[in-house]
Protein backbone atom coordinates (compact mmCIF):
# COMPACT_ATOMS: atom_id res chain seq x y z
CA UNK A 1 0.00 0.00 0.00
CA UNK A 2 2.68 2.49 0.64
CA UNK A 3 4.86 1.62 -2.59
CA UNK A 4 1.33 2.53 -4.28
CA UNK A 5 1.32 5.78 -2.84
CA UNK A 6 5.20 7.34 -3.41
CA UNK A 7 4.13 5.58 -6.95
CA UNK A 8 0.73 7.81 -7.35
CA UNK A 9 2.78 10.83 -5.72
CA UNK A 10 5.44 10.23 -7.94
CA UNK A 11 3.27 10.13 -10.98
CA UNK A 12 1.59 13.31 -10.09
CA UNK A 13 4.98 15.48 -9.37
CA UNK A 14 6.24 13.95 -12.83
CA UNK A 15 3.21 15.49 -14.63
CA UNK A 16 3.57 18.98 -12.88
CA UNK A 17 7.33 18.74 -13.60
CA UNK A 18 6.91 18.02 -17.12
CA UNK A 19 3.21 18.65 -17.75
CA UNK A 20 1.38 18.33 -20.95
CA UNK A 21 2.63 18.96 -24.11
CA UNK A 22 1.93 22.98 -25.06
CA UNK A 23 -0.33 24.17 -27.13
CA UNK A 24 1.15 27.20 -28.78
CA UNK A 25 1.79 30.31 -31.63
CA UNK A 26 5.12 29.19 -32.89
CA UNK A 27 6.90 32.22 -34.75
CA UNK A 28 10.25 32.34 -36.01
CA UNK A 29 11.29 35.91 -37.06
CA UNK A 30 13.80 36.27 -39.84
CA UNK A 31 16.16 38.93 -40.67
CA UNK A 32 14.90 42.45 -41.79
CA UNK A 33 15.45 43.41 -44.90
CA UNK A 34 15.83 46.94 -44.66
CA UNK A 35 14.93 49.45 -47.81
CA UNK A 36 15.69 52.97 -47.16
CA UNK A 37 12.75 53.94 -44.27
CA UNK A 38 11.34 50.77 -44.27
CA UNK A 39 12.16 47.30 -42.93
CA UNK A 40 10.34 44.34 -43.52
CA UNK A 41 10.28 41.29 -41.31
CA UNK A 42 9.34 38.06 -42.16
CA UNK A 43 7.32 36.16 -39.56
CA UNK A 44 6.80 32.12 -40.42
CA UNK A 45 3.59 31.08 -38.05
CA UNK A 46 2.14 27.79 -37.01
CA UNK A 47 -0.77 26.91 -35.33
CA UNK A 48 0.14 24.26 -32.70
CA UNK A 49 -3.63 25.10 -30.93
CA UNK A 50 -6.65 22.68 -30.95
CA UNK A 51 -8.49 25.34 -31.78
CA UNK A 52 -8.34 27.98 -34.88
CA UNK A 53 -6.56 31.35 -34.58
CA UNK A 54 -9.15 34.04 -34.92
CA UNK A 55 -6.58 36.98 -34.48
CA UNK A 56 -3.22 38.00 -33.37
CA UNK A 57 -1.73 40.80 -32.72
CA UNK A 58 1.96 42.00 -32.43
CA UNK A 59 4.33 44.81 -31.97
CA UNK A 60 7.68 45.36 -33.43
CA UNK A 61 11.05 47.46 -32.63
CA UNK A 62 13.53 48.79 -34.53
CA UNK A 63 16.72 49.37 -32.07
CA UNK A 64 19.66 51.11 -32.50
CA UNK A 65 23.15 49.97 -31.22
CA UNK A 66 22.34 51.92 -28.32
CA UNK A 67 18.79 50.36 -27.21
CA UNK A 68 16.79 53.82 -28.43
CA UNK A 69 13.73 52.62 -31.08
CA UNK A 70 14.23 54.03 -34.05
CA UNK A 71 11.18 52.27 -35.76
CA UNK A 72 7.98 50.54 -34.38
CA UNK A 73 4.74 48.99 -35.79
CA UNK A 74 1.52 47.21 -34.35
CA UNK A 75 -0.25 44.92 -36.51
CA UNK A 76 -2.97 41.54 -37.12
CA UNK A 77 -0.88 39.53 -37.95
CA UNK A 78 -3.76 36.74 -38.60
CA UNK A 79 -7.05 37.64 -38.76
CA UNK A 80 -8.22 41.18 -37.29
CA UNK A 81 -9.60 42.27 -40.94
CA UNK A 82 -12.22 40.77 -43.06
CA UNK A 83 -9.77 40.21 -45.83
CA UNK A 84 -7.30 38.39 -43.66
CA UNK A 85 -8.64 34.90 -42.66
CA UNK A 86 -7.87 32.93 -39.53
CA UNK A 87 -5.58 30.39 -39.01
CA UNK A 88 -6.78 26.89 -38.52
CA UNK A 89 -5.39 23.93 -36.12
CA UNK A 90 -1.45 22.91 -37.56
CA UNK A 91 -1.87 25.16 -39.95
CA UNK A 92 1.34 27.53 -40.95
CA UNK A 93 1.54 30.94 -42.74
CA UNK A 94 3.61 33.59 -43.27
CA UNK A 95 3.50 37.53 -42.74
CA UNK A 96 5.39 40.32 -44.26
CA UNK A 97 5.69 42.58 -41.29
CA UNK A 98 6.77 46.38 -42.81
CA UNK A 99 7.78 48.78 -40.35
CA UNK A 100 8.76 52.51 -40.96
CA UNK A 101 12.01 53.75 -39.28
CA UNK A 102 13.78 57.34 -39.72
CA UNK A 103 17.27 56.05 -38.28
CA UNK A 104 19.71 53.08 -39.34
CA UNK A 105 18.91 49.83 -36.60
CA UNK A 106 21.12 47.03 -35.70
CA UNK A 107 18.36 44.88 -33.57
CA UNK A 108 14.77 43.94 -33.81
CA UNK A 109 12.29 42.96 -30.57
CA UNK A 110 8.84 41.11 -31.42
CA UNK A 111 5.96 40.74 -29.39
CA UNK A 112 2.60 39.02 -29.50
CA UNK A 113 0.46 41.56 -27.64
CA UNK A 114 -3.20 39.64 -28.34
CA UNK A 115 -3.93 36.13 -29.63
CA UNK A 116 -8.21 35.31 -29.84
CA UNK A 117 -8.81 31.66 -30.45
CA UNK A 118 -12.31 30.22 -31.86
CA UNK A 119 -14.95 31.43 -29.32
CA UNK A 120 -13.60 34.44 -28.21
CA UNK A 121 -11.26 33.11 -25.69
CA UNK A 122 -8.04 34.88 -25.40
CA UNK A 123 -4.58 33.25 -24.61
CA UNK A 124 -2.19 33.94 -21.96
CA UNK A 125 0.82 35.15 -24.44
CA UNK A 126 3.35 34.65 -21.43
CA UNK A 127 2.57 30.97 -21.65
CA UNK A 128 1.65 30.22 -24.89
CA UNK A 129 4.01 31.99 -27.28
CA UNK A 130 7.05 30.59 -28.94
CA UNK A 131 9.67 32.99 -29.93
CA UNK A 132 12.41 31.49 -32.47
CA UNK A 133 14.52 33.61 -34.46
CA UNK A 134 15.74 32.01 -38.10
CA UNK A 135 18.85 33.41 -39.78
CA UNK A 136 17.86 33.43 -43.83
């Protein structure tokens, strides 16, 4: 009887340790391209929800060597427009992210600022957002 219960409380600090696999917004952000004022910034996205991707929102910055932002741009990046459809469960796509910026930049800093899933319900981006950056 006591074997069976350091097994069942073994079991259940395993699962918090390791928990369930994540559901998540995986993004990998490539390198800007920059063209005079403007920079654009491809983002590669992948649905890794159960359900579908209604919107998301996100932010970017242009830095300078020194930290300062020199650019920055908010945008859906899925959804948020009738013309721009959601994305569905394990389904990938990409965005062209152009951002304005009056001085030369060295660095770039994403973030996911909203994600609504099928229903309404919105995600905790702390927890469910998976930065990767891809060199091109």
């Amino acid at each position: 009887m006591r074997s069976m219960i350091c097994l069942a409380m073994f079991l259940a600090l395993w699962s918090l340790v390791c928990g369930p696999a994540q559901a998540a917004l995986i993004l990998k952000i490539g390198e800007p391209k920059d063209y005079g004022q403007k920079a654009i910034l491809k983002m590669e996205m992948k649905n890794a929800f159960t359900n579908k991707i209604e919107s998301a929102r996100a932010v970017v910055f242009l830095l300078d060597d020194k930290g300062k932002v020199v650019g920055q741009e908010t945008r859906w990046i899925i959804g948020g427009a009738k013309d721009r459809p959601a994305l569905g469960p394990d389904a990938k796509t990409t965005f062209n992210f152009v951002i304005q910026h009056d001085k030369p930049f060295s660095k770039n800093k994403v973030t996911v600022t909203k994600i609504i899933l099928e229903g309404g319900r919105l995600v905790n981006i702390g927890k469910d957002v998976q930065l990767e950056s891809s060199k091109e």
